[in-house]
N, C-alpha and C. Protein backbone atom coordinates (compact mmCIF):
# COMPACT_ATOMS: atom_id res chain seq x y z
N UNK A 1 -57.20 -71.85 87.54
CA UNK A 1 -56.45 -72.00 86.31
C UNK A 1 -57.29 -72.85 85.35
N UNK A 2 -57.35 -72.98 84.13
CA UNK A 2 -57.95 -73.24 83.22
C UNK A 2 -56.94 -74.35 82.15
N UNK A 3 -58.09 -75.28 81.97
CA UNK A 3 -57.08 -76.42 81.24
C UNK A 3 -56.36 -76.00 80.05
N UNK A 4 -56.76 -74.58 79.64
CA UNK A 4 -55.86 -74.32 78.44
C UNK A 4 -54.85 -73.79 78.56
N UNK A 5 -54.13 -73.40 80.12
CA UNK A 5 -53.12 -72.96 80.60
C UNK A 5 -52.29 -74.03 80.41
N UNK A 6 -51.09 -74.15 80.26
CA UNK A 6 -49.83 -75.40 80.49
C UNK A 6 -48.73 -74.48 80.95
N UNK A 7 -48.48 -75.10 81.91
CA UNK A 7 -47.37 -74.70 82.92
C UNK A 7 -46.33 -75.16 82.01
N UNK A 8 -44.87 -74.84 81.77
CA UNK A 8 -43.73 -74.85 81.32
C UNK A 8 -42.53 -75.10 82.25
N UNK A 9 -42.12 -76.46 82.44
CA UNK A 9 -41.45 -76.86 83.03
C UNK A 9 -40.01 -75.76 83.17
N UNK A 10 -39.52 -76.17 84.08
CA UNK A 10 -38.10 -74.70 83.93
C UNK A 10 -36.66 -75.38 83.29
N UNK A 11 -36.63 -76.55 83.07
CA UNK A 11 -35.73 -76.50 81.80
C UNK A 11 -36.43 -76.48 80.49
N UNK A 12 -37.46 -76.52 80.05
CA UNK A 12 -37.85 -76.10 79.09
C UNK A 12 -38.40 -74.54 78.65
N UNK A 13 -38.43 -73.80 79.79
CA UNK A 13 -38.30 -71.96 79.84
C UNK A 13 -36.92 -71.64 79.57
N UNK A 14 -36.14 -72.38 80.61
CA UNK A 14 -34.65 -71.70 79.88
C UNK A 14 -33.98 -72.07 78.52
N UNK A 15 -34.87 -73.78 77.92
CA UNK A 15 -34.36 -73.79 76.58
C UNK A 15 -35.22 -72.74 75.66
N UNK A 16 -36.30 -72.35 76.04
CA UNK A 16 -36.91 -71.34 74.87
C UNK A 16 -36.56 -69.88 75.31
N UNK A 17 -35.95 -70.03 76.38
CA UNK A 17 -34.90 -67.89 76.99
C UNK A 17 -33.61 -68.07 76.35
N UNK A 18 -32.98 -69.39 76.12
CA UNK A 18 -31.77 -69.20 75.95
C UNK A 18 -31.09 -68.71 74.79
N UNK A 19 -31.54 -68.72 73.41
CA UNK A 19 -31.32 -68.39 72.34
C UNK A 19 -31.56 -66.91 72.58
N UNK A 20 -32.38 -66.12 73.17
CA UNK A 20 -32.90 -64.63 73.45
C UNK A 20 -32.13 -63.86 74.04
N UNK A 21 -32.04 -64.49 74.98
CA UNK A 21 -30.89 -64.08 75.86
C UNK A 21 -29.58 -63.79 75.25
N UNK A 22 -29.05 -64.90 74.49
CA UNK A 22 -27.78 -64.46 73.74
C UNK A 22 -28.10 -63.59 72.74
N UNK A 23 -29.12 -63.69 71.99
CA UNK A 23 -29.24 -62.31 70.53
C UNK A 23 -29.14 -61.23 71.52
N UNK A 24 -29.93 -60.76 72.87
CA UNK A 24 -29.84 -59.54 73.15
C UNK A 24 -28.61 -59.05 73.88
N UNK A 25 -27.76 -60.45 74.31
CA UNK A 25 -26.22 -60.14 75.13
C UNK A 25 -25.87 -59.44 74.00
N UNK A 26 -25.89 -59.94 72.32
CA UNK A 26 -25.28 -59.21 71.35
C UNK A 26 -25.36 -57.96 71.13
N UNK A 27 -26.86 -57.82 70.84
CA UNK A 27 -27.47 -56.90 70.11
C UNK A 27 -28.11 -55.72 70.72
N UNK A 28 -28.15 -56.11 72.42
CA UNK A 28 -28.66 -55.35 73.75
C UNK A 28 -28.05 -53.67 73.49
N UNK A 29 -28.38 -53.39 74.22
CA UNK A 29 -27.60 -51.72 74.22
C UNK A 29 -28.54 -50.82 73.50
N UNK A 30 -27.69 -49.59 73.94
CA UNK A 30 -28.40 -48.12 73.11
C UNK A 30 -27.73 -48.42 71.66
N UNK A 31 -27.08 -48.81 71.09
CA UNK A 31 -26.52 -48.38 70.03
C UNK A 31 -25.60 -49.49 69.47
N UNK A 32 -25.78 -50.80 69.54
CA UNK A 32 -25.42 -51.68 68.43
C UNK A 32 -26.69 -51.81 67.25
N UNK A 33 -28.00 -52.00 67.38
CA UNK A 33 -28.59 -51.80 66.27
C UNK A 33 -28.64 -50.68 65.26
N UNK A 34 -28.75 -49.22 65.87
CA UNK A 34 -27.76 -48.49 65.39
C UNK A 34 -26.78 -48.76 64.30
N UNK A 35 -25.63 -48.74 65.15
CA UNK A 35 -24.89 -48.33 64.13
C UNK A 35 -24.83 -49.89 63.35
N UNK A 36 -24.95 -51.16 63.69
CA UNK A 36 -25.58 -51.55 62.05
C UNK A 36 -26.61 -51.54 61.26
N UNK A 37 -27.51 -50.99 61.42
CA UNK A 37 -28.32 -50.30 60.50
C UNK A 37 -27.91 -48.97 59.75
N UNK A 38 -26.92 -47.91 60.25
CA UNK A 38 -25.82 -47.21 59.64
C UNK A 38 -25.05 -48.06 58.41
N UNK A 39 -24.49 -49.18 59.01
CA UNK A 39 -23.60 -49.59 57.94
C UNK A 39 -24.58 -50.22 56.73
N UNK A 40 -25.87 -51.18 57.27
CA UNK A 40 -26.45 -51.43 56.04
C UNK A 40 -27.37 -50.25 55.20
N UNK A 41 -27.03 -48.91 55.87
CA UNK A 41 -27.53 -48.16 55.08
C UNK A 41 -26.04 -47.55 54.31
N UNK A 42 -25.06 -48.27 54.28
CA UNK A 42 -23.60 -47.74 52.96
C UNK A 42 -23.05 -46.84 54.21
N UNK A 43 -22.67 -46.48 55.23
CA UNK A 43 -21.81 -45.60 55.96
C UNK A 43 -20.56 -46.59 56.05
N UNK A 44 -19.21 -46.41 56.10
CA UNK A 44 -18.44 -47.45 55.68
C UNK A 44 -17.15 -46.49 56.81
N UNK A 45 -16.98 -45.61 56.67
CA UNK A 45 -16.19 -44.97 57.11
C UNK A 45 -16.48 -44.53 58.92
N UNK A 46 -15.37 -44.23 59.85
CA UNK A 46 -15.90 -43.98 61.65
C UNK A 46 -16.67 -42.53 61.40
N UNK A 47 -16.26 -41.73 61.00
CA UNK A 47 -17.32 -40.47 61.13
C UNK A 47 -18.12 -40.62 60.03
N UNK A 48 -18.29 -41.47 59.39
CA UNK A 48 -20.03 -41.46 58.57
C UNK A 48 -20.76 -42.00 59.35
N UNK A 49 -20.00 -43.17 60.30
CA UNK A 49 -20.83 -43.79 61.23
C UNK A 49 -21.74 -42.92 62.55
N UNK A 50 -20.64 -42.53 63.03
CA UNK A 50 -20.52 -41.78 64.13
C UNK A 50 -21.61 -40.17 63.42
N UNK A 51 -21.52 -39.90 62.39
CA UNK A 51 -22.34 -38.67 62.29
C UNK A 51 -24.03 -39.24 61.62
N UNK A 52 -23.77 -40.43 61.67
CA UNK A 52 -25.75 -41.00 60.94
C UNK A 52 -26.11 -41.60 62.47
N UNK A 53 -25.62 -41.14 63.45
CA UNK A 53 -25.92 -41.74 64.95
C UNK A 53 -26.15 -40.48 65.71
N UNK A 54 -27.32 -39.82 65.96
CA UNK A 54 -27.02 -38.39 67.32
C UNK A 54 -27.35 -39.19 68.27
N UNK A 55 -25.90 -38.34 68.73
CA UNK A 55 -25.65 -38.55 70.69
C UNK A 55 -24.64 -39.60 70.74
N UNK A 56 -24.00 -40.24 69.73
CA UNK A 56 -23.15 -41.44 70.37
C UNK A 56 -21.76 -40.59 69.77
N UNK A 57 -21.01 -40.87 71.02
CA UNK A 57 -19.21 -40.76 71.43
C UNK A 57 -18.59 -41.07 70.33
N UNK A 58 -17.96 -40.55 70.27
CA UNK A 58 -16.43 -41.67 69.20
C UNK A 58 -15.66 -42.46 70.29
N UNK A 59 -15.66 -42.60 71.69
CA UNK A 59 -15.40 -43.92 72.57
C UNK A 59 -16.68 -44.90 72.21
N UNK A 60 -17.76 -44.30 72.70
CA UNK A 60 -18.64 -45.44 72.58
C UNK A 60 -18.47 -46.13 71.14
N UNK A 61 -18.79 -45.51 70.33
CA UNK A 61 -18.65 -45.98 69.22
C UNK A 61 -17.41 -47.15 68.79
N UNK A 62 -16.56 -46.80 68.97
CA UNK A 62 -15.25 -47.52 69.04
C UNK A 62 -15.15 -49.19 69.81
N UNK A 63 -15.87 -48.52 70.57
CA UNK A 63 -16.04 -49.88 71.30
C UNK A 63 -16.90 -50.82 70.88
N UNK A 64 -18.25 -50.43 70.48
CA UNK A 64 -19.37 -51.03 69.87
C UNK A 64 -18.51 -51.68 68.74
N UNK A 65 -18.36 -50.91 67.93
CA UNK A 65 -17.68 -51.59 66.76
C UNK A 65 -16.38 -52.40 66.76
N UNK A 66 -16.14 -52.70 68.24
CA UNK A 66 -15.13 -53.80 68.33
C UNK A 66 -15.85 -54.98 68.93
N UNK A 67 -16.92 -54.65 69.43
CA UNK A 67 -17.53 -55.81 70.00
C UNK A 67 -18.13 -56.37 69.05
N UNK A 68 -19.12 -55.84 68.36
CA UNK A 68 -19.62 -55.90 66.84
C UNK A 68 -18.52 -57.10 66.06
N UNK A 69 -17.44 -56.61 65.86
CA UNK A 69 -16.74 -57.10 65.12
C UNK A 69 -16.11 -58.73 66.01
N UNK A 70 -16.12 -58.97 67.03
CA UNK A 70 -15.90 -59.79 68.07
C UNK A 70 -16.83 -60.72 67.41
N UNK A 71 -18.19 -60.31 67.34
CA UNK A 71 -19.23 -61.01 67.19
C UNK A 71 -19.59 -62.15 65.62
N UNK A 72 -18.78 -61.22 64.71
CA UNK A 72 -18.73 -61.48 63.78
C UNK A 72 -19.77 -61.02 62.55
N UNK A 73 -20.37 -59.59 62.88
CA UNK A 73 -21.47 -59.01 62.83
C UNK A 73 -21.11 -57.82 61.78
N UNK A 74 -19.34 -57.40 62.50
CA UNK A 74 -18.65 -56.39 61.74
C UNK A 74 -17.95 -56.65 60.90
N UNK A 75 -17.00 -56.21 59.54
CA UNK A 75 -15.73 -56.29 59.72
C UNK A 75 -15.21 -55.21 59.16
N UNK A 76 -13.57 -55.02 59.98
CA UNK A 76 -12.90 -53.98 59.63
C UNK A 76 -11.65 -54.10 58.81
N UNK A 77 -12.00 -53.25 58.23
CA UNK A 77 -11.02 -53.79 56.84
C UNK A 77 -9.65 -51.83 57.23
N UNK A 78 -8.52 -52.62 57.47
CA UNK A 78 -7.38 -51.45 57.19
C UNK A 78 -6.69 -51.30 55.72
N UNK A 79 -6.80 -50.58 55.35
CA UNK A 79 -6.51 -50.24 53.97
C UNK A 79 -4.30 -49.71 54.22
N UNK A 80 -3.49 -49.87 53.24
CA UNK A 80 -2.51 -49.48 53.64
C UNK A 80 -2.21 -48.41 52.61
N UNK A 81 -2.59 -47.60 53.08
CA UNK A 81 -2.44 -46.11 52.47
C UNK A 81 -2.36 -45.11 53.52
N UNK A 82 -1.45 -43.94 52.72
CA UNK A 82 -1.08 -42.77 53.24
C UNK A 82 -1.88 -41.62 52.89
N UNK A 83 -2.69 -41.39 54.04
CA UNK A 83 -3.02 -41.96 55.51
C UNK A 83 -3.71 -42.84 55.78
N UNK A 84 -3.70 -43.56 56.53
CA UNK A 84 -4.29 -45.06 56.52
C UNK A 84 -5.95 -44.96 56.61
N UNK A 85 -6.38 -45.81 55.46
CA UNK A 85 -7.62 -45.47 55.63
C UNK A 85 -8.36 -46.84 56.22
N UNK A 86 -9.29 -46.94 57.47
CA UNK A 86 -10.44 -47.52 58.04
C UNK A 86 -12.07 -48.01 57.41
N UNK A 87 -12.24 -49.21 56.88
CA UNK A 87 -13.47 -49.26 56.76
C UNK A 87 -14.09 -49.92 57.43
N UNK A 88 -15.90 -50.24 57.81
CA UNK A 88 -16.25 -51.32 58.43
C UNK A 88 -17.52 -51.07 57.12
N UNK A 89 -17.59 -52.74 57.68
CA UNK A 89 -18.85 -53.23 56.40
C UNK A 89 -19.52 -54.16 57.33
N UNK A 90 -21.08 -54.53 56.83
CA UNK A 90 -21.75 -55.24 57.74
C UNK A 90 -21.58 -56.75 57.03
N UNK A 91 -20.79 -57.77 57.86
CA UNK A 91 -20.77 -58.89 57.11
C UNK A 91 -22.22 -59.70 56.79
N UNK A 92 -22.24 -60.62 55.96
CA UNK A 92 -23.03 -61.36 55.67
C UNK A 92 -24.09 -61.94 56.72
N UNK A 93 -23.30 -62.43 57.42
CA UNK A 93 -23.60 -62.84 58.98
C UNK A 93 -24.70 -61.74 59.85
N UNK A 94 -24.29 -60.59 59.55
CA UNK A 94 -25.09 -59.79 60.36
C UNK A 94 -26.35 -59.29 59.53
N UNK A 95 -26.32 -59.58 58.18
CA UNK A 95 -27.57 -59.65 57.30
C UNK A 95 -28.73 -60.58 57.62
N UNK A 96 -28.28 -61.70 58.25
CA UNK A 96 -29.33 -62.34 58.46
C UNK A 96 -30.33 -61.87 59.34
N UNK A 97 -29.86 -60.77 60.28
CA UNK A 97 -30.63 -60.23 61.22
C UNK A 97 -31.67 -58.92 60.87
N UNK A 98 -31.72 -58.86 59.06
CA UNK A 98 -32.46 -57.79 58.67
C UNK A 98 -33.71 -58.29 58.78
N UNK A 99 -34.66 -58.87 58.84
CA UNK A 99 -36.34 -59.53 59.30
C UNK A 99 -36.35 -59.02 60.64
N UNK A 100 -35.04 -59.60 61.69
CA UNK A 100 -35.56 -58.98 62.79
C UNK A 100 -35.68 -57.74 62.95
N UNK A 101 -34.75 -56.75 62.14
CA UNK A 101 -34.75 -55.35 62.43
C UNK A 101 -36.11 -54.78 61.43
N UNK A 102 -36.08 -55.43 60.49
CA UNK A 102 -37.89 -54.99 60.18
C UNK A 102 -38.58 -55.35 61.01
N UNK A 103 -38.74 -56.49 61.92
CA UNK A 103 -39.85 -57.07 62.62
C UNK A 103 -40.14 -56.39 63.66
N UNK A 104 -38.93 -55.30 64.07
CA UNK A 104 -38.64 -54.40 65.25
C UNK A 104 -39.09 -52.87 64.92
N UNK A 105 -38.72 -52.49 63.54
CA UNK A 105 -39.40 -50.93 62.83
C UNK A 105 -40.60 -51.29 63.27
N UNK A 106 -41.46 -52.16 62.58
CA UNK A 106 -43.62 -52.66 62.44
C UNK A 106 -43.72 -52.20 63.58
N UNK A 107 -42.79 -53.05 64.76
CA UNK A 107 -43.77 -53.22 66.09
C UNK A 107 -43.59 -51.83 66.70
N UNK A 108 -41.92 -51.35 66.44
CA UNK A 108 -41.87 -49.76 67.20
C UNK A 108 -42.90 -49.02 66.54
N UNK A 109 -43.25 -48.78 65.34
CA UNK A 109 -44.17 -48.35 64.75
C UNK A 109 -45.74 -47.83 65.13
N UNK A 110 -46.17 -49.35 65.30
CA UNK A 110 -47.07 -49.64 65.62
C UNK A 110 -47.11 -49.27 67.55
N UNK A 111 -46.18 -49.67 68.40
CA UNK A 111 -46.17 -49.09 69.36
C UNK A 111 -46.21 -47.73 69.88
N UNK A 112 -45.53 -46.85 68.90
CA UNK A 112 -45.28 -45.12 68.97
C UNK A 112 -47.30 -45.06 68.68
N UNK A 113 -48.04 -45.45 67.33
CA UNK A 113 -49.20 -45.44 67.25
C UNK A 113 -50.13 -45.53 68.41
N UNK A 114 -49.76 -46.80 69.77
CA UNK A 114 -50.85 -46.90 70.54
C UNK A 114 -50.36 -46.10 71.68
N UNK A 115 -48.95 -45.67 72.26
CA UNK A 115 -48.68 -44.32 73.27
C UNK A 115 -49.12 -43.68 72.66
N UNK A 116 -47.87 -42.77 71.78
CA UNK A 116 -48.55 -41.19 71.30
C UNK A 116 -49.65 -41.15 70.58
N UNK A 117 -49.75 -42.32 69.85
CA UNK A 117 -51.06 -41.86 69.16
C UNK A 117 -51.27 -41.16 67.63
N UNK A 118 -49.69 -41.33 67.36
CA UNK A 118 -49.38 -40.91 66.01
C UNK A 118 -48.34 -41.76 65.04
């Protein structure tokens, strides 16, 4: 081993995992980045959502967007009209996470570049 190695004590690994760990308990899955990147692209309505997503359920979906909203990431607004109309909007809160989702396009990007090669 080499003196420029420094070993990382293990409460100080789990204080620099622990913040990670919770963004991805959130944000983990096939399809919570998804569908908020749907909503910050204006889909507001369950089947605008559900149709700017191929392959995801209207269960899955449903669910995501309750956990989402758990999180404080979503919110769903019930309108009282006949027939009742459903919106979700991406709160403020879940804006802050647009750097990471650019920081995540570059690297997928750049990753699809060094597999495929295109």
């Amino acid at each position: 081993m080499t003196d420029s190695v420094k070993l990382i004590k293990h409460e100080d690994c789990d204080r620099e995992m622990l913040p990670i760990r919770d963004a991805l308990d959130v944000l983990g899955g096939k399809w919570k980045i998804m569908i908020l990147i749907s909503l910050m692209h204006g889909n507001t309505r369950f089947r605008q959502i559900e149709r700017s997503i191929p392959k995801i359920s209207s269960k899955v979906l449903a669910k995501e967007l309750k956990d989402l909203e758990q999180h404080q990431l979503v919110k769903r607004t019930v309108y009282d009209e006949y027939p009742v109309r459903v919106e979700y909007t991406s709160t403020d809160y879940s804006r802050s996470i647009e750097g990471v989702l650019t920081a995540l396009h570059a690297w997928g990007s750049n990753h699809r570049k060094q597999i495929i090669g295109k």
